[in-house]
N, C-alpha and C. Protein backbone atom coordinates (compact mmCIF):
# COMPACT_ATOMS: atom_id res chain seq x y z
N UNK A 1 30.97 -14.01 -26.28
CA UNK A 1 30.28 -12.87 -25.75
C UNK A 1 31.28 -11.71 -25.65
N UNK A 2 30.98 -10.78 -26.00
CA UNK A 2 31.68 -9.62 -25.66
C UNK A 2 32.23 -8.95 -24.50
N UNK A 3 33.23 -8.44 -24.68
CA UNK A 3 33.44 -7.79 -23.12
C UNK A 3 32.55 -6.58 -23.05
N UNK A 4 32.04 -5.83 -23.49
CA UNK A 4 31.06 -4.98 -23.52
C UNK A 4 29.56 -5.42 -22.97
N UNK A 5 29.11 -6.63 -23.34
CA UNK A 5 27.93 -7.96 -22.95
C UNK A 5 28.45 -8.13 -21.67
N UNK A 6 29.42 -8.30 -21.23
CA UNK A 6 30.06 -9.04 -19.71
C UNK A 6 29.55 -7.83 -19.12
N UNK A 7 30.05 -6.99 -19.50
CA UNK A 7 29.91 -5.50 -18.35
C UNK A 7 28.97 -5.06 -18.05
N UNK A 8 27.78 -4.70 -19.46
CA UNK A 8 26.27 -4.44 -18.82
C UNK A 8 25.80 -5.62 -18.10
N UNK A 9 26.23 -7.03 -18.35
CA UNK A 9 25.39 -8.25 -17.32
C UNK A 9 25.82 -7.88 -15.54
N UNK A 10 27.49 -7.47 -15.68
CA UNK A 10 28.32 -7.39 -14.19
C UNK A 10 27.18 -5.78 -13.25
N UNK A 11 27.04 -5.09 -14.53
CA UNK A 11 26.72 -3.71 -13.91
C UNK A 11 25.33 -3.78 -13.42
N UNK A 12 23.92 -4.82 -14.39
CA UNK A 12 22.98 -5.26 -14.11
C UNK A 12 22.97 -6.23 -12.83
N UNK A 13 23.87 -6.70 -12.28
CA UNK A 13 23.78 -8.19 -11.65
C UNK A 13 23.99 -7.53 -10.23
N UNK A 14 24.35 -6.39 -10.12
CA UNK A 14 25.14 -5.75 -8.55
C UNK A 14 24.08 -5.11 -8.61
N UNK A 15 23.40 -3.99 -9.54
CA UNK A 15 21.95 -3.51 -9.30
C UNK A 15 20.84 -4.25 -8.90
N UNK A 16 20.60 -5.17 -9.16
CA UNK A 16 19.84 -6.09 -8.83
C UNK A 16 20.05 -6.68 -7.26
N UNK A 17 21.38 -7.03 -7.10
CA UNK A 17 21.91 -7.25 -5.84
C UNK A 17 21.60 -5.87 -4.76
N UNK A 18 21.70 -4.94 -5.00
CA UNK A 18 21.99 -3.59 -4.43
C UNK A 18 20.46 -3.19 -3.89
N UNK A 19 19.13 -3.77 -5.17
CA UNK A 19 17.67 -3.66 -4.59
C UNK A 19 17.05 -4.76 -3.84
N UNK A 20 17.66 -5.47 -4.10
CA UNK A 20 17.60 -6.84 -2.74
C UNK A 20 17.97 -6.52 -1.35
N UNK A 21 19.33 -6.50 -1.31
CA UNK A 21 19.81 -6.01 0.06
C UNK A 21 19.11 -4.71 0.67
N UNK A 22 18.55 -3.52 -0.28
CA UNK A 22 17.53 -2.58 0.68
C UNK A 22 16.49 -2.96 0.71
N UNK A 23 15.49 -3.83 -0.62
CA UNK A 23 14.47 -4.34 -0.02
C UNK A 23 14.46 -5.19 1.73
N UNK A 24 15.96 -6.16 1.65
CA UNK A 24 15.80 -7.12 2.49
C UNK A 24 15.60 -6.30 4.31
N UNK A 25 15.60 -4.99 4.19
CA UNK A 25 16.28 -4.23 5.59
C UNK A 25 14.85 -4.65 6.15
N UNK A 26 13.72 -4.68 5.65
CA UNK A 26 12.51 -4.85 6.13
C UNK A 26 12.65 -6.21 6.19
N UNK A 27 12.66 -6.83 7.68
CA UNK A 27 12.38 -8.53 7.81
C UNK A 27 11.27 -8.89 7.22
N UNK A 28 9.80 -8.41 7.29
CA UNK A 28 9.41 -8.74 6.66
C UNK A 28 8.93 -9.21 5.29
N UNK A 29 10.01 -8.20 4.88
CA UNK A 29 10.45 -8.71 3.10
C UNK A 29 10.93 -9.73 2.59
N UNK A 30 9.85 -11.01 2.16
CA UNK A 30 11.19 -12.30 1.40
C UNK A 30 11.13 -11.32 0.33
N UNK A 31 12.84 -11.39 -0.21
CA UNK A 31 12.88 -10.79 -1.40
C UNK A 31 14.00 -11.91 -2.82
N UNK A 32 13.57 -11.77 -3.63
CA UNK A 32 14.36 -12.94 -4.58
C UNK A 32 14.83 -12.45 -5.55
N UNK A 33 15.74 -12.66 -6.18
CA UNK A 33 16.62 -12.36 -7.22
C UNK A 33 16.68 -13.24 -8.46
N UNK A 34 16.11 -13.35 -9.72
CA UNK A 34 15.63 -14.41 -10.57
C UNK A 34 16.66 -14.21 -11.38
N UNK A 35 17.56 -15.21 -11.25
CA UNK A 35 18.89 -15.20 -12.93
C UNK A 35 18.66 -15.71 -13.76
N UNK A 36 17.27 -15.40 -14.63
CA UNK A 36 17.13 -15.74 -15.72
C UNK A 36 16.67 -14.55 -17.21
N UNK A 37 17.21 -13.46 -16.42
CA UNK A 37 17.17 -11.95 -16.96
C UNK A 37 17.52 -12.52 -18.66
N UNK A 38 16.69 -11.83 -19.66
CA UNK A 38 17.47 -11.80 -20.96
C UNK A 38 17.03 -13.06 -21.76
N UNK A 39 16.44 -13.74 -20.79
CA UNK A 39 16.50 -15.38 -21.82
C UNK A 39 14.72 -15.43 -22.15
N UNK A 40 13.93 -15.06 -22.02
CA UNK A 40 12.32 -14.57 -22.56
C UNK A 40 11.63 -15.26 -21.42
N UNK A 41 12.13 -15.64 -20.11
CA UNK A 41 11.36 -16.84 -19.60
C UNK A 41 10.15 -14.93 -18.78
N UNK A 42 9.21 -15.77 -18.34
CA UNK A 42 8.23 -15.01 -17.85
C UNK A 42 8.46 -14.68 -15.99
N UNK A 43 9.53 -14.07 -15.91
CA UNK A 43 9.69 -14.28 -14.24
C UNK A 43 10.17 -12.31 -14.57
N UNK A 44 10.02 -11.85 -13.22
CA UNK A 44 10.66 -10.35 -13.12
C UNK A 44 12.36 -10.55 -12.63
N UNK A 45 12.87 -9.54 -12.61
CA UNK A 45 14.58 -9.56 -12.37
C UNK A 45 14.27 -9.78 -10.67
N UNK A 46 13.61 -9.22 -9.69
CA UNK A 46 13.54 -9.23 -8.67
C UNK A 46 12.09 -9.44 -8.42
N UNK A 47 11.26 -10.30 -7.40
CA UNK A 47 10.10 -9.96 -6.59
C UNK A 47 10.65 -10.24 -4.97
N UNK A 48 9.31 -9.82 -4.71
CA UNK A 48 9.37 -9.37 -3.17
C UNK A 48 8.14 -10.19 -2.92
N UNK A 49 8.16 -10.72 -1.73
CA UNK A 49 6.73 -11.58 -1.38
C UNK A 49 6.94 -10.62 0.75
N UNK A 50 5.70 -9.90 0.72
CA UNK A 50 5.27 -9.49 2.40
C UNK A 50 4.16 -10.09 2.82
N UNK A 51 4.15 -11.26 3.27
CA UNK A 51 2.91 -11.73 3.82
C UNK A 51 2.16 -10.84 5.30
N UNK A 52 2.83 -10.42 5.53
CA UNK A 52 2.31 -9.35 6.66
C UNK A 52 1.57 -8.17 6.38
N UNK A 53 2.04 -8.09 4.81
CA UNK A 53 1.01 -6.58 4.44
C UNK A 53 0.23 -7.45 2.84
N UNK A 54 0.20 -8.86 2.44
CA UNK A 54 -0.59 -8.98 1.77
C UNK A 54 0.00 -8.93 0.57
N UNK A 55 1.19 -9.05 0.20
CA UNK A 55 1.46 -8.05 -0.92
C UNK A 55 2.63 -8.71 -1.41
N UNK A 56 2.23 -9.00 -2.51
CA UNK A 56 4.40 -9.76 -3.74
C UNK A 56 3.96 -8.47 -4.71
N UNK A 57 5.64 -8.09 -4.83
CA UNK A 57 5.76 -6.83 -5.69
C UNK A 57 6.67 -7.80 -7.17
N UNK A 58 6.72 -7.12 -8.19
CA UNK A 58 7.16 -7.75 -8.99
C UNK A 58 8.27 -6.56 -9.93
N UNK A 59 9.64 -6.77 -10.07
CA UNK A 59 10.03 -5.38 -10.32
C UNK A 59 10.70 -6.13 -11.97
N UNK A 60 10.96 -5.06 -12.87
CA UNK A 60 11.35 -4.75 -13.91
C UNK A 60 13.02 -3.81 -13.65
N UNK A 61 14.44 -4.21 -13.49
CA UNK A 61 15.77 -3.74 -12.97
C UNK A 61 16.12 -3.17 -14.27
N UNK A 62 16.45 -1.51 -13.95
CA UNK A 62 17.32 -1.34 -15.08
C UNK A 62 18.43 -0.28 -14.50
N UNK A 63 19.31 -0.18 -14.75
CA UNK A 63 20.71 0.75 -14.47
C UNK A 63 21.36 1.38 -15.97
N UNK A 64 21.76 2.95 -15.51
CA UNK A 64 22.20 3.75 -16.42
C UNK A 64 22.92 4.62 -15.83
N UNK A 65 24.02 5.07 -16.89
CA UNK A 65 24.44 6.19 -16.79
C UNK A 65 23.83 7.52 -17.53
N UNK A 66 22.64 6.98 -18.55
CA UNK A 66 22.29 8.25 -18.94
C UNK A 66 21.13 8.91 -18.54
N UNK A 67 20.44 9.98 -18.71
CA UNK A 67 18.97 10.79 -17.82
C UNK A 67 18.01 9.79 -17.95
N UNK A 68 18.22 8.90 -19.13
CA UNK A 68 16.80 8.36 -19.50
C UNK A 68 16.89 6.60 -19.71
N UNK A 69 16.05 5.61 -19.76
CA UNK A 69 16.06 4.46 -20.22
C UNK A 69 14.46 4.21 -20.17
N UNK A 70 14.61 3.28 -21.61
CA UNK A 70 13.53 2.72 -22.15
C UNK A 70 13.18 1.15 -21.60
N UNK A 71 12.14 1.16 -21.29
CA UNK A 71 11.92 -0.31 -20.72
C UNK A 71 10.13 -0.86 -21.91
N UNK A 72 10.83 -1.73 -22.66
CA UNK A 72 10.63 -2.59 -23.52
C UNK A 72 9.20 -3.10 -22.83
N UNK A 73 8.04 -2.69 -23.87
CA UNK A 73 6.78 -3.17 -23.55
C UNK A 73 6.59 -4.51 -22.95
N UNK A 74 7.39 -5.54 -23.47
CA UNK A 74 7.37 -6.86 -23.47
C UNK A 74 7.99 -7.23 -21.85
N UNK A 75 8.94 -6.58 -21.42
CA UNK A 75 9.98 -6.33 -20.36
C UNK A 75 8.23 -6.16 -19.06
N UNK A 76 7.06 -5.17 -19.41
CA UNK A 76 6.35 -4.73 -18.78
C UNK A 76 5.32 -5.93 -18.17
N UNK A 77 4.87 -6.43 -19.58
CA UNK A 77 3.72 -7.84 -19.94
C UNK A 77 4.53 -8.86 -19.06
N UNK A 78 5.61 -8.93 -18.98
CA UNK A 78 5.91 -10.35 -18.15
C UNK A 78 5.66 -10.36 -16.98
N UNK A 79 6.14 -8.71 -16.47
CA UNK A 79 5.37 -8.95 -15.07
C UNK A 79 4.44 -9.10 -14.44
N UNK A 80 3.08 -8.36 -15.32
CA UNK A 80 1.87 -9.11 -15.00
C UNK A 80 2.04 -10.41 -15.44
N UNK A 81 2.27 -11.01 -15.93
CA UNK A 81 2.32 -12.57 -16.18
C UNK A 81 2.53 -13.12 -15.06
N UNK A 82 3.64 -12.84 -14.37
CA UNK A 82 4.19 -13.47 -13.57
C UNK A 82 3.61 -13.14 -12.38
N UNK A 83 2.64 -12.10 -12.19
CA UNK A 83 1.63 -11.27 -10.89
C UNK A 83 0.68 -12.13 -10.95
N UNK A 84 -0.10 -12.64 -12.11
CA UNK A 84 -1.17 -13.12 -12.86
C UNK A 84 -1.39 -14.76 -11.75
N UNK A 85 0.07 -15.21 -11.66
CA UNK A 85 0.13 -16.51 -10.55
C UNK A 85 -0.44 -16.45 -9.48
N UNK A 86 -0.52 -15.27 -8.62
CA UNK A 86 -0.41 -14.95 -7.23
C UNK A 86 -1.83 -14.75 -7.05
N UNK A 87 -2.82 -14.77 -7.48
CA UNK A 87 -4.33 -14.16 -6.94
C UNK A 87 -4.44 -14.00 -5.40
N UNK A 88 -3.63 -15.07 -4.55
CA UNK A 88 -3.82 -14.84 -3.31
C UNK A 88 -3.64 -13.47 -2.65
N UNK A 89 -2.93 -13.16 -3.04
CA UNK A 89 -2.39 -11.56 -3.00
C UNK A 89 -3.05 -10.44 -3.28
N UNK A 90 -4.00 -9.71 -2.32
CA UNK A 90 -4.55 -8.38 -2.41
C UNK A 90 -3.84 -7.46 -2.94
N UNK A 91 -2.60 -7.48 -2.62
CA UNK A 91 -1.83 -6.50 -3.24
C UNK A 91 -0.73 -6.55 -4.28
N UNK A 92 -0.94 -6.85 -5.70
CA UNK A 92 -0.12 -7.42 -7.12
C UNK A 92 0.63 -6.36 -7.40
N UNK A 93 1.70 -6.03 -7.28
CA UNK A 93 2.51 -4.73 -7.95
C UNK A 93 3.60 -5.14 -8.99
N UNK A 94 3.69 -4.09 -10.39
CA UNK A 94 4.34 -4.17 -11.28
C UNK A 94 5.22 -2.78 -10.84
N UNK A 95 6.63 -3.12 -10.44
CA UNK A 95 7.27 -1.94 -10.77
C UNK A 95 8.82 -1.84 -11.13
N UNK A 96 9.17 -0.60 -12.07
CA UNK A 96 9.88 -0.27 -13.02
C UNK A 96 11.06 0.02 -11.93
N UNK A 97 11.85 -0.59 -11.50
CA UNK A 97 13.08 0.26 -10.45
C UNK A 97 14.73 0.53 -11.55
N UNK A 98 14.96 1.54 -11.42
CA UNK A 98 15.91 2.09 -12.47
C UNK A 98 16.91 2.97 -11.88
N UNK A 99 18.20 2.21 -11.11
CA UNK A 99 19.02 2.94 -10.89
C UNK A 99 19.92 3.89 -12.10
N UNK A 100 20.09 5.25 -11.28
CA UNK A 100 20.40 5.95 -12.53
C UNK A 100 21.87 6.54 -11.52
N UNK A 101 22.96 5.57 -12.28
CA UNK A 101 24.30 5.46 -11.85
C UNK A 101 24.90 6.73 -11.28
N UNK A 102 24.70 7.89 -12.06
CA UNK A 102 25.04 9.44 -12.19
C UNK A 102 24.73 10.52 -11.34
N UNK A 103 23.18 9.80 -11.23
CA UNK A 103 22.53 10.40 -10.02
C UNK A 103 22.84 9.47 -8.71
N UNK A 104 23.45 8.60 -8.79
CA UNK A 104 23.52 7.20 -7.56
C UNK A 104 21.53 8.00 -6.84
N UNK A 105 21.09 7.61 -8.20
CA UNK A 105 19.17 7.65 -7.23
C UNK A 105 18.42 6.64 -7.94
N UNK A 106 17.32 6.09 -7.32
CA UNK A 106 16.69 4.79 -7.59
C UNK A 106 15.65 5.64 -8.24
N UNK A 107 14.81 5.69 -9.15
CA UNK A 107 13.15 5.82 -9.57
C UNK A 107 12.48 4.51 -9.75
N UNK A 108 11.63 4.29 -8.98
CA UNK A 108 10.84 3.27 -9.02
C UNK A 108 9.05 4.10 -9.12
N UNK A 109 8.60 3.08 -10.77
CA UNK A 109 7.57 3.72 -11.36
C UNK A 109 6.40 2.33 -11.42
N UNK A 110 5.47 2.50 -10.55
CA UNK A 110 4.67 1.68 -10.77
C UNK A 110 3.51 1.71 -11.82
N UNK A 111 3.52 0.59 -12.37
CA UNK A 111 2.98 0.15 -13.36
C UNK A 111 1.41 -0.10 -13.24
N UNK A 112 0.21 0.46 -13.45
CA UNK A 112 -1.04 -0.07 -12.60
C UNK A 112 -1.72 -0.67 -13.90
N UNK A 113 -1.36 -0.56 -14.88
CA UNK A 113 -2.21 -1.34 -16.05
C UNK A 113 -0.94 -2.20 -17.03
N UNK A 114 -1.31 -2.99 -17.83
CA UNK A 114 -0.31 -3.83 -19.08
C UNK A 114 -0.49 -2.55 -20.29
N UNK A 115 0.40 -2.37 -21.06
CA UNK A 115 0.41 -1.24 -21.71
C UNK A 115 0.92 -2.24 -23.39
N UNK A 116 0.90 -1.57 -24.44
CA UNK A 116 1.47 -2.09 -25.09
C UNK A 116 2.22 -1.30 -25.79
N UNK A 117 3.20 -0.07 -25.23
CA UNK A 117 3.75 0.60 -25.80
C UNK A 117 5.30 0.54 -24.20
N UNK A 118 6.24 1.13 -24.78
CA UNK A 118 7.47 0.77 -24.12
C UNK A 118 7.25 2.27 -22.83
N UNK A 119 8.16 2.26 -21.64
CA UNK A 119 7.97 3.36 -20.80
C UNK A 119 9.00 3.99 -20.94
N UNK A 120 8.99 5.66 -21.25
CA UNK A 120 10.87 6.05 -20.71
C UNK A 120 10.71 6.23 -19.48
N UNK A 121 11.69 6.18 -18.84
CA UNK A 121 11.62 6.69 -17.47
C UNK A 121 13.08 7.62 -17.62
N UNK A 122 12.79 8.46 -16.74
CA UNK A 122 13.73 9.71 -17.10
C UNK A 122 14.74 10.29 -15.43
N UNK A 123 15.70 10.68 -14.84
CA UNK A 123 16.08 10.65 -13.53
C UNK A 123 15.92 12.00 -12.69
N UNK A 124 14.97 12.46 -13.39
CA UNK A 124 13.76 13.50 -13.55
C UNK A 124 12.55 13.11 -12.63
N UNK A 125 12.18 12.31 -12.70
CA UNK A 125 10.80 11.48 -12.20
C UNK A 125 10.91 11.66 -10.22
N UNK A 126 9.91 11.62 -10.35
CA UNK A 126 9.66 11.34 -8.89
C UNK A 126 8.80 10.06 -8.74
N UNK A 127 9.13 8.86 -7.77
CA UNK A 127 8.86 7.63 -7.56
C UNK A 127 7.64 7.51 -7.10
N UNK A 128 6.75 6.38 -8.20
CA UNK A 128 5.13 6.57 -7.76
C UNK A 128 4.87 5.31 -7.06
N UNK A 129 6.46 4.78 -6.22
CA UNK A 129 6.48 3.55 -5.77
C UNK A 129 7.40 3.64 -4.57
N UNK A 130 7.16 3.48 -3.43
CA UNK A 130 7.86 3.69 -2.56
C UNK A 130 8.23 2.24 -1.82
N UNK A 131 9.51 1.86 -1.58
CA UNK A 131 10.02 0.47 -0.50
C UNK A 131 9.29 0.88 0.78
N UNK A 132 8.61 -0.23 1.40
CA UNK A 132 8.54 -0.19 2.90
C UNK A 132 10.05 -0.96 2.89
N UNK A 133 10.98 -0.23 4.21
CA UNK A 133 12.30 -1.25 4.02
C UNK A 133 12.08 -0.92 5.62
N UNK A 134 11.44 -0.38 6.60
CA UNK A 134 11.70 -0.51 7.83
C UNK A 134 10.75 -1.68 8.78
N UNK A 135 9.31 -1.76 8.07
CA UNK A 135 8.58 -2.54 8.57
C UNK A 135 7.77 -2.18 9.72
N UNK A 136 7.03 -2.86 10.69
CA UNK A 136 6.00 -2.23 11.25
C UNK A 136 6.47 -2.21 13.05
């Protein structure tokens, strides 16, 4: 593997870590971290399960240093896949969270349909997805 491969996994693996620990500020947040990023299995990089508000969120992690990143149609479909389990859940969320290194700012873009075309997300955007991280 490359040292170039090591570094986007190291730079992906602390982002991921970094939306856990603010998801987690809300007790009521179980929040999980899935290390199986990259290998095709059908799970999101992070979900969130709030049984108090009804609701597992299912997120898609990406980190950049540049304005923009593309998140891979296929990257999108898994997360409903993996939402698709939960029926118990009134509230199924697909969302895009994309730290953008440069800006040190999160955009998180929720997803309300399966698409079959890829999303840019740009550090431009304003977030159509907001963390509850304080709780009730």
């Amino acid at each position: 593997m490359s040292r170039e491969v090591v570094n986007r996994r190291h730079r992906a693996f602390n982002v991921e870590r970094r939306l856990v620990k603010m998801l987690s500020a809300n007790k009521e947040n179980h929040v999980f971290r899935v290390p199986v990023s990259g290998v095709g299995e059908n799970f999101p990089d992070v979900f969130l399960v709030n049984n108090i508000e009804d609701r597992i969120v299912a997120f898609e992690v990406k980190t950049t240093s540049n304005s923009k990143v593309k998140v891979k149609a296929y990257q999108i479909s898994k997360l409903f896949r993996f939402l698709e389990a939960f029926k118990k859940y009134s509230r199924r969320e697909a969302v895009l969270a994309v730290w953008f290194s440069s800006e040190s700012k999160w955009v998180f873009k929720k997803v309300d349909t399966l698409l079959s075309e890829d999303i840019v997300v740009t550090c431009d955007e304003e977030s159509t997805w907001v963390p509850n991280i304080r709780g009730r």
